[in-house]
PDB file of N, CA and C in Angstrom:
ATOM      1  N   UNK A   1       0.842  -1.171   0.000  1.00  0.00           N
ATOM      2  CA  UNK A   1       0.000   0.000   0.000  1.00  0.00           C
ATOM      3  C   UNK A   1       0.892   1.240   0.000  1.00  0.00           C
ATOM      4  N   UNK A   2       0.456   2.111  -0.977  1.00  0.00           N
ATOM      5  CA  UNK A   2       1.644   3.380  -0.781  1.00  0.00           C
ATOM      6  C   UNK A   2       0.921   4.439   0.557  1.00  0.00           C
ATOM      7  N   UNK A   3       2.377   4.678   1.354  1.00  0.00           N
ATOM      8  CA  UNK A   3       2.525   5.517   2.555  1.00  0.00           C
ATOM      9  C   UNK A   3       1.348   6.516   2.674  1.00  0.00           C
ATOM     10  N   UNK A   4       1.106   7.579   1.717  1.00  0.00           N
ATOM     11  CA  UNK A   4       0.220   8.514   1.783  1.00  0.00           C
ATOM     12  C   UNK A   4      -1.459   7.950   2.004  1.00  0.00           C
ATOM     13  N   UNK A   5      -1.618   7.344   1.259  1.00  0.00           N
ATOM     14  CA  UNK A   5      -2.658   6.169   1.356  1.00  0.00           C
ATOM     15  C   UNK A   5      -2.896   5.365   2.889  1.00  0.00           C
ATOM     16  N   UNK A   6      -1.969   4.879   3.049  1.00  0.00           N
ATOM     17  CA  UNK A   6      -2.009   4.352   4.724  1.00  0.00           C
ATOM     18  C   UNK A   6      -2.139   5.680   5.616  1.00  0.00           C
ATOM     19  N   UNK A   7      -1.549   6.383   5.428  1.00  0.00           N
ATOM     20  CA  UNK A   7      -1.603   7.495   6.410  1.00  0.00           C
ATOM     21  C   UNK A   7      -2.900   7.801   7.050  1.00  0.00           C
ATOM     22  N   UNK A   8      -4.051   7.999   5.523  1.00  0.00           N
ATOM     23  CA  UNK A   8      -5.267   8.492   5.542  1.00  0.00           C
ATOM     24  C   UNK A   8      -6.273   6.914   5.722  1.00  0.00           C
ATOM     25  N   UNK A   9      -5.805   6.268   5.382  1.00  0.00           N
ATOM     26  CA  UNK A   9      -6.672   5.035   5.764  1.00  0.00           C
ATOM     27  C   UNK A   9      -6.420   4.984   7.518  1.00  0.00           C
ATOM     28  N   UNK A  10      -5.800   4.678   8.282  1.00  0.00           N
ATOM     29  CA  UNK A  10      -5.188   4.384   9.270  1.00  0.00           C
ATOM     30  C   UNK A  10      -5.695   5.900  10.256  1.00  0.00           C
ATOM     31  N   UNK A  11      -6.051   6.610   9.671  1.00  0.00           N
ATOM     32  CA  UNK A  11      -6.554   8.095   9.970  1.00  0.00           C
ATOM     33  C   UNK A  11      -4.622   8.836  11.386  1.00  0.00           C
ATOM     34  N   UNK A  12      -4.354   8.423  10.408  1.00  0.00           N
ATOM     35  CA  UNK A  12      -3.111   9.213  11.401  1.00  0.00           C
ATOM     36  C   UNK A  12      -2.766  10.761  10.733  1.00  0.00           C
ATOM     37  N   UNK A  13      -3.672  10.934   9.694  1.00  0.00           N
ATOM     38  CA  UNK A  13      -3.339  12.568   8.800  1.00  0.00           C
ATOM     39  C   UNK A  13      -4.636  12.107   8.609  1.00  0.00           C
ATOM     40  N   UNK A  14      -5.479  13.272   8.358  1.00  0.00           N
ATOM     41  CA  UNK A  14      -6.856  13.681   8.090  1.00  0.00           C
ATOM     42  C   UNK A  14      -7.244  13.540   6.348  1.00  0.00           C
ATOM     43  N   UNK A  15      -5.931  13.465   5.420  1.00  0.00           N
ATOM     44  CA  UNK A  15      -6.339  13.891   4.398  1.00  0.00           C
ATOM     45  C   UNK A  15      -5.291  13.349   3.722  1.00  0.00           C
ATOM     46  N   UNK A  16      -5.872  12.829   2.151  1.00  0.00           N
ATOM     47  CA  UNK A  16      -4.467  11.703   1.830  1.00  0.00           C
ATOM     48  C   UNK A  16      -3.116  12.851   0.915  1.00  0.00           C
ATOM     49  N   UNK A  17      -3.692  14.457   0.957  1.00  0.00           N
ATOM     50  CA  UNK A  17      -3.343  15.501   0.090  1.00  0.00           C
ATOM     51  C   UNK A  17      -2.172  16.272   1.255  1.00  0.00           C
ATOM     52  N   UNK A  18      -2.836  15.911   2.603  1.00  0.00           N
ATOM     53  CA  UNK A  18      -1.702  16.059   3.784  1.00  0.00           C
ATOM     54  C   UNK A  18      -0.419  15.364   3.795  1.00  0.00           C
ATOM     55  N   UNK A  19      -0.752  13.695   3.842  1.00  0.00           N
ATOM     56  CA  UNK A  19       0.180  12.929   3.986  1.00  0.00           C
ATOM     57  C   UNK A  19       1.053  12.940   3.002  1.00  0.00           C
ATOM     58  N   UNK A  20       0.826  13.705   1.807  1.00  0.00           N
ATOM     59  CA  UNK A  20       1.410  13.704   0.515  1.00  0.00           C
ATOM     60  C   UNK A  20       2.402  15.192   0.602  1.00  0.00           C
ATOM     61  N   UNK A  21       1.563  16.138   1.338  1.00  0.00           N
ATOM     62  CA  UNK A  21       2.440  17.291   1.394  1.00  0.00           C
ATOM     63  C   UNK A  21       3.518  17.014   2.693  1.00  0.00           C
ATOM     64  N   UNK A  22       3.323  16.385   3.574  1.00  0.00           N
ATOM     65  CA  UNK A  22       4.088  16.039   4.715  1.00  0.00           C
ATOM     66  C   UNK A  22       5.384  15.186   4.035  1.00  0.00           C
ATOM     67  N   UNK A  23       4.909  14.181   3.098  1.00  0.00           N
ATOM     68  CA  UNK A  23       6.004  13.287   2.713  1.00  0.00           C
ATOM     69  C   UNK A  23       6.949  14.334   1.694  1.00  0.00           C
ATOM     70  N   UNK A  24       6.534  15.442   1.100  1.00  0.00           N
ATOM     71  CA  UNK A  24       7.376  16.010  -0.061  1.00  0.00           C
ATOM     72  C   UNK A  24       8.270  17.302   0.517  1.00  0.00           C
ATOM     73  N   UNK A  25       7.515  17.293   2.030  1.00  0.00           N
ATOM     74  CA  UNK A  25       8.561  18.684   2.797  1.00  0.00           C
ATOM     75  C   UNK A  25       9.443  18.059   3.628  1.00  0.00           C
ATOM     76  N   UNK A  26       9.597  16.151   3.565  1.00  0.00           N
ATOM     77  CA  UNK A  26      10.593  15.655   3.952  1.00  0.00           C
ATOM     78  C   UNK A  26      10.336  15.253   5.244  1.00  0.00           C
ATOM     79  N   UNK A  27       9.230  15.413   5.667  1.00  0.00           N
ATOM     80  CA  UNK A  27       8.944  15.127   7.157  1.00  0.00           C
ATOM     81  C   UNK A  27       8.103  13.815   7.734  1.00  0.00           C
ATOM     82  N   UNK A  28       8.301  12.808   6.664  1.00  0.00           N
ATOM     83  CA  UNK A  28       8.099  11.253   6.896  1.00  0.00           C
ATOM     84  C   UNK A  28       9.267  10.451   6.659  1.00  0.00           C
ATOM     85  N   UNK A  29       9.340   9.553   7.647  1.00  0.00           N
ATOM     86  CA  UNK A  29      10.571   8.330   7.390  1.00  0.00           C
ATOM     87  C   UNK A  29      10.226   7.459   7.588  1.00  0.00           C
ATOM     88  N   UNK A  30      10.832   6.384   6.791  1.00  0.00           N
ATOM     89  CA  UNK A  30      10.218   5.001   6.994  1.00  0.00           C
ATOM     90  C   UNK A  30      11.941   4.375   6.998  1.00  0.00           C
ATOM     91  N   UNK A  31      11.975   4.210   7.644  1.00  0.00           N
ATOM     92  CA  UNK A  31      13.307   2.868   8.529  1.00  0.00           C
ATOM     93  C   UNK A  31      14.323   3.427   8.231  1.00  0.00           C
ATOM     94  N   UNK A  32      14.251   5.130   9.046  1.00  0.00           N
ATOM     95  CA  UNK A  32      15.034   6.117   8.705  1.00  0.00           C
ATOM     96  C   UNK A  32      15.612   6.730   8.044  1.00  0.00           C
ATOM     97  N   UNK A  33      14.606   6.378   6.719  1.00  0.00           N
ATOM     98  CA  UNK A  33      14.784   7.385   5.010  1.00  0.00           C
ATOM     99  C   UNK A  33      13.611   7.784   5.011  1.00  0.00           C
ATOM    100  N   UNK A  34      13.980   9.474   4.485  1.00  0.00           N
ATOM    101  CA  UNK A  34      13.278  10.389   3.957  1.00  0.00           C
ATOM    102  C   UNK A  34      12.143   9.388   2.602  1.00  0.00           C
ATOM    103  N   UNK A  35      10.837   9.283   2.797  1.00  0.00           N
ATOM    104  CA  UNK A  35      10.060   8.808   2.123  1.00  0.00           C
ATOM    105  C   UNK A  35       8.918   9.565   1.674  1.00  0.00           C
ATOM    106  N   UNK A  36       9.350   9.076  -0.364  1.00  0.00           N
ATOM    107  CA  UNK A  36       8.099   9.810  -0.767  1.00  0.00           C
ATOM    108  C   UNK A  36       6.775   9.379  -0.921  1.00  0.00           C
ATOM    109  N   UNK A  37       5.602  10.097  -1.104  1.00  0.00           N
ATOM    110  CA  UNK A  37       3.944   9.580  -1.105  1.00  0.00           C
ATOM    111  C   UNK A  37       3.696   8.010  -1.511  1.00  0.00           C
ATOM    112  N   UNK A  38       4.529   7.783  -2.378  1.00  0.00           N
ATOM    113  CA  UNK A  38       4.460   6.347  -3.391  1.00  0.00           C
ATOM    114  C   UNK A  38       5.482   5.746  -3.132  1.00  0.00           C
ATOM    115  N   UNK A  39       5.965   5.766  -1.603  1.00  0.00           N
ATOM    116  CA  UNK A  39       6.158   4.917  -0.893  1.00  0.00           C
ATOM    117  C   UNK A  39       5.553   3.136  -0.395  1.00  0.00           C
ATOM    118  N   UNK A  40       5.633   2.050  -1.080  1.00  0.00           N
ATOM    119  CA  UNK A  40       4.931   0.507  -0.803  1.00  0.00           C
ATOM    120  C   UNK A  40       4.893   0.391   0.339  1.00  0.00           C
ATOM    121  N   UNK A  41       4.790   0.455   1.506  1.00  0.00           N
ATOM    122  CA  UNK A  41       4.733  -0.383   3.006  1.00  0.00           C
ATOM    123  C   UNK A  41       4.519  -1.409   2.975  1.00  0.00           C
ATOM    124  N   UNK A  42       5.247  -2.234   3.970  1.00  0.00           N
ATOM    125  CA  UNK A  42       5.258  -3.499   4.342  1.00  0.00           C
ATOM    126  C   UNK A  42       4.337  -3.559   5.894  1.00  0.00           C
ATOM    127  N   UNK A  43       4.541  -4.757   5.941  1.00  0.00           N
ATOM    128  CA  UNK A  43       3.822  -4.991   7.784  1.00  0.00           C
ATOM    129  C   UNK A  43       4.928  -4.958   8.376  1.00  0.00           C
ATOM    130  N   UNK A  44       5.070  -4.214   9.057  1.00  0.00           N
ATOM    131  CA  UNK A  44       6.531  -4.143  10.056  1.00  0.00           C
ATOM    132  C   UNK A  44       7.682  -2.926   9.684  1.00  0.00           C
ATOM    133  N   UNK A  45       7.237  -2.212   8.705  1.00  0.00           N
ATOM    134  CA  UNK A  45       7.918  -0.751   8.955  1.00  0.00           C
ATOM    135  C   UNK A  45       7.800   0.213   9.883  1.00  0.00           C
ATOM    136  N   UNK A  46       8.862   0.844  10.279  1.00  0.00           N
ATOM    137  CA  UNK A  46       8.831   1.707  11.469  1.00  0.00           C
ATOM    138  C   UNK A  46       8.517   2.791  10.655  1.00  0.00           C
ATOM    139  N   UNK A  47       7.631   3.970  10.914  1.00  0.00           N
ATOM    140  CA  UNK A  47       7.541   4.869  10.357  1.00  0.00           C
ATOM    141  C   UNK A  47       7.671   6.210  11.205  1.00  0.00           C
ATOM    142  N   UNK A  48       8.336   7.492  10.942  1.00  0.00           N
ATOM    143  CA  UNK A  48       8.272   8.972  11.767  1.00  0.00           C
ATOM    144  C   UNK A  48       7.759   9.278  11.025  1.00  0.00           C
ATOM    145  N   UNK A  49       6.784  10.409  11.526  1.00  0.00           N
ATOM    146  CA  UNK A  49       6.338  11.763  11.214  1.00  0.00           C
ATOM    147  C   UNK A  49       6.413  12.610  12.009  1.00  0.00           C
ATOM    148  N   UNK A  50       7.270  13.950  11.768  1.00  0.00           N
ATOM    149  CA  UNK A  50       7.776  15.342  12.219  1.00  0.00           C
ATOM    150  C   UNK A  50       7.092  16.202  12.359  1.00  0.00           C
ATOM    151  N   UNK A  51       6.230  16.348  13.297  1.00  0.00           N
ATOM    152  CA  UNK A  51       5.255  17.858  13.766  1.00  0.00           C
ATOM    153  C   UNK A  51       6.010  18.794  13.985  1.00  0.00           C
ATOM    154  N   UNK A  52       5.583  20.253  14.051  1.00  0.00           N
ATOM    155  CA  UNK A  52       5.928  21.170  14.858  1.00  0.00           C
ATOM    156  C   UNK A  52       6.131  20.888  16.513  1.00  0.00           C
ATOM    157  N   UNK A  53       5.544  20.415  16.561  1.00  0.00           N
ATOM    158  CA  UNK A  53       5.068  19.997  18.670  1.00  0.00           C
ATOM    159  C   UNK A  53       6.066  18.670  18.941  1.00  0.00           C
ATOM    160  N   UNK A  54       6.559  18.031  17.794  1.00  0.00           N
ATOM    161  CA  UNK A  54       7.534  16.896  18.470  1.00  0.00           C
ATOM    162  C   UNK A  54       7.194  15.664  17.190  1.00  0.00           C
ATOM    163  N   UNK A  55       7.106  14.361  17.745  1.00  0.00           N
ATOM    164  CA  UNK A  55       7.352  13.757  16.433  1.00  0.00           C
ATOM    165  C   UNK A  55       6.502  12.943  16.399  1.00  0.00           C
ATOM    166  N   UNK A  56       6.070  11.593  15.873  1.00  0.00           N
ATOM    167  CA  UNK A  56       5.086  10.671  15.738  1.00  0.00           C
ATOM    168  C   UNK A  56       5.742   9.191  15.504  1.00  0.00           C
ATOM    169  N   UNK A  57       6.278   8.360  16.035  1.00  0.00           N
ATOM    170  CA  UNK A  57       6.852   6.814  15.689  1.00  0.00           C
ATOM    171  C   UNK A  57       5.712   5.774  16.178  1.00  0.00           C
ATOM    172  N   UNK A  58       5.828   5.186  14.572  1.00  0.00           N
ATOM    173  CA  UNK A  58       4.696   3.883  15.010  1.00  0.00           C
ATOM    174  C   UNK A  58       5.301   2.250  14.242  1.00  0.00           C
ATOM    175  N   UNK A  59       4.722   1.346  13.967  1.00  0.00           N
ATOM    176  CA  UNK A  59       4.750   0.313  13.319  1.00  0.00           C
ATOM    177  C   UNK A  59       3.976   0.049  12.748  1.00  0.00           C
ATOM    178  N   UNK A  60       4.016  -0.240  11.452  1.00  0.00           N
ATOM    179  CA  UNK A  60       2.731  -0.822  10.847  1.00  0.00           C
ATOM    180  C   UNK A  60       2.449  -2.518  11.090  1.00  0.00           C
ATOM    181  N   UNK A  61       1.316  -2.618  11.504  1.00  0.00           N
ATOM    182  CA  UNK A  61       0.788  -4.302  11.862  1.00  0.00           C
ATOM    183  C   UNK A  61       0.421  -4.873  10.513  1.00  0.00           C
ATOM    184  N   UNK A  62      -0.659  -4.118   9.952  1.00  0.00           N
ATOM    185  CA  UNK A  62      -1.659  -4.942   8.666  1.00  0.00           C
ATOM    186  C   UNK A  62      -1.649  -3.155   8.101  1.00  0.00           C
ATOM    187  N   UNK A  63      -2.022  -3.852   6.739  1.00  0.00           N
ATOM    188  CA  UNK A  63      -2.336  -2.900   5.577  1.00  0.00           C
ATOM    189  C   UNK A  63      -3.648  -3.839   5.270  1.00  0.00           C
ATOM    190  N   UNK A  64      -4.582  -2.258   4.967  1.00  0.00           N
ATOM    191  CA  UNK A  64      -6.454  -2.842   4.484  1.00  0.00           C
ATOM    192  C   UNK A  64      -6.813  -1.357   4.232  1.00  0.00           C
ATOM    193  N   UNK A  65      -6.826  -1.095   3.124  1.00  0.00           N
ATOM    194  CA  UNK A  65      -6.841  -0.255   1.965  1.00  0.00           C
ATOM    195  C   UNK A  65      -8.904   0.052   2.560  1.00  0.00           C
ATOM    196  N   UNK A  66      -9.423  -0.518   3.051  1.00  0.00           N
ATOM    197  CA  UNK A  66     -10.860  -0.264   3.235  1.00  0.00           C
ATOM    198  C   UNK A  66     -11.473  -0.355   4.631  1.00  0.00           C
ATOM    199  N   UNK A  67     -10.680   0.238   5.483  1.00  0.00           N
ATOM    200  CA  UNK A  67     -10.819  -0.393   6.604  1.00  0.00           C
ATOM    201  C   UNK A  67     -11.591   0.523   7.748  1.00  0.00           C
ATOM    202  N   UNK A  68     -12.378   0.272   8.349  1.00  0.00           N
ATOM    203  CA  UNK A  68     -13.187   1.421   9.005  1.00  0.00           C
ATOM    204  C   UNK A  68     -12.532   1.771  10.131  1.00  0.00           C
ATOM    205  N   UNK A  69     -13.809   2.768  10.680  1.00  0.00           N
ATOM    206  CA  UNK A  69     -12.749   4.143  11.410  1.00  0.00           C
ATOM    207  C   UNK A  69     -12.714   3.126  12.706  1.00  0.00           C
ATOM    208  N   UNK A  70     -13.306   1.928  13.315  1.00  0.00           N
ATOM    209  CA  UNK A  70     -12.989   1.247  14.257  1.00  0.00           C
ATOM    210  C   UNK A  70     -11.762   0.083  13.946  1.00  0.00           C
ATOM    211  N   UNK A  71     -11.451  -0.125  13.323  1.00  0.00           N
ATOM    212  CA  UNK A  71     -10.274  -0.605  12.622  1.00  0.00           C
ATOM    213  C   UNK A  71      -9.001  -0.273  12.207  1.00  0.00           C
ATOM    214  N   UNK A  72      -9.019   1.019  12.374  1.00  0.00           N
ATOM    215  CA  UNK A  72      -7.884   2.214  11.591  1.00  0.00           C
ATOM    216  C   UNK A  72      -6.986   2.027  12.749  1.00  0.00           C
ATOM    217  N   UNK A  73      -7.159   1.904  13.772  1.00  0.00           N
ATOM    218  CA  UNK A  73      -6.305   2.089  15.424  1.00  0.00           C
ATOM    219  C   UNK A  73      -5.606   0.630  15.025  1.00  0.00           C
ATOM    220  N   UNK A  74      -5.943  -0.685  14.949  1.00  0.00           N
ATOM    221  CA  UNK A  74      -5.529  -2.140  14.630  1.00  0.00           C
ATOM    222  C   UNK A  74      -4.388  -2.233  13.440  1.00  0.00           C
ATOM    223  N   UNK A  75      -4.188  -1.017  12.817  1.00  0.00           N
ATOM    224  CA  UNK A  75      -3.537  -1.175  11.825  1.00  0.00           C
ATOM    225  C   UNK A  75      -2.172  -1.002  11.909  1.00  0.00           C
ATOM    226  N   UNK A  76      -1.762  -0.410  13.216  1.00  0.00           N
ATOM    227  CA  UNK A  76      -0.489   0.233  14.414  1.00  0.00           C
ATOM    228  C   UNK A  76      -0.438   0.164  15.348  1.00  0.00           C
ATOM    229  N   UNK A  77       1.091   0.048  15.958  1.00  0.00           N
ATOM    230  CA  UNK A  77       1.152   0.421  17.003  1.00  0.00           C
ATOM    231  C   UNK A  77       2.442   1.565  17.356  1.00  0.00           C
ATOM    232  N   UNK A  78       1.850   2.411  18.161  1.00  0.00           N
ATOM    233  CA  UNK A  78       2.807   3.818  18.685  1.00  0.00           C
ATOM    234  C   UNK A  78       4.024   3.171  19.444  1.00  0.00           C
ATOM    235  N   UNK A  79       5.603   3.864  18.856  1.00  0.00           N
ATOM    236  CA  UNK A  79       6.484   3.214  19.695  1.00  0.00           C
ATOM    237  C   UNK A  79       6.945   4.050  20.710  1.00  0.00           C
TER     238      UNK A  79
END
């Protein structure tokens, strides 16, 4: 599943046009490379995202491209 896509499925960015501008100002990493929108994820990538307020590290468990908003939390876990 590409990164920008998970982002907004997984509801960790509100908007898949966010996760896309976040990944192109350099402020996503996936297993500590700078990663762009069309980024593939695997199950088991570590991923950052760089706020203003501090940072965001999680893991991805499962990828499900359709997955509801009670489901979106199952898809990670915060490290």
């Amino acid at each position: 599943m590409r990164l920008d896509k998970f982002l907004k499925v997984s509801r960790i960015l509100k908007r898949r046009t966010q996760a896309a501008e976040a990944c192109k100002m350099n402020k996503v990493f996936v297993g500590g490379r700078e990663s762009k929108p069309g980024h593939k994820l695997k199950a088991g990538d570590v991923v950052r995202i760089e706020f203003a307020s501090g940072a965001l590290t999680f893991r991805v468990l499962a990828l499900n491209e359709k997955a509801t908003k009670e489901e979106a939390a199952t898809l990670y876990e915060i490290l």
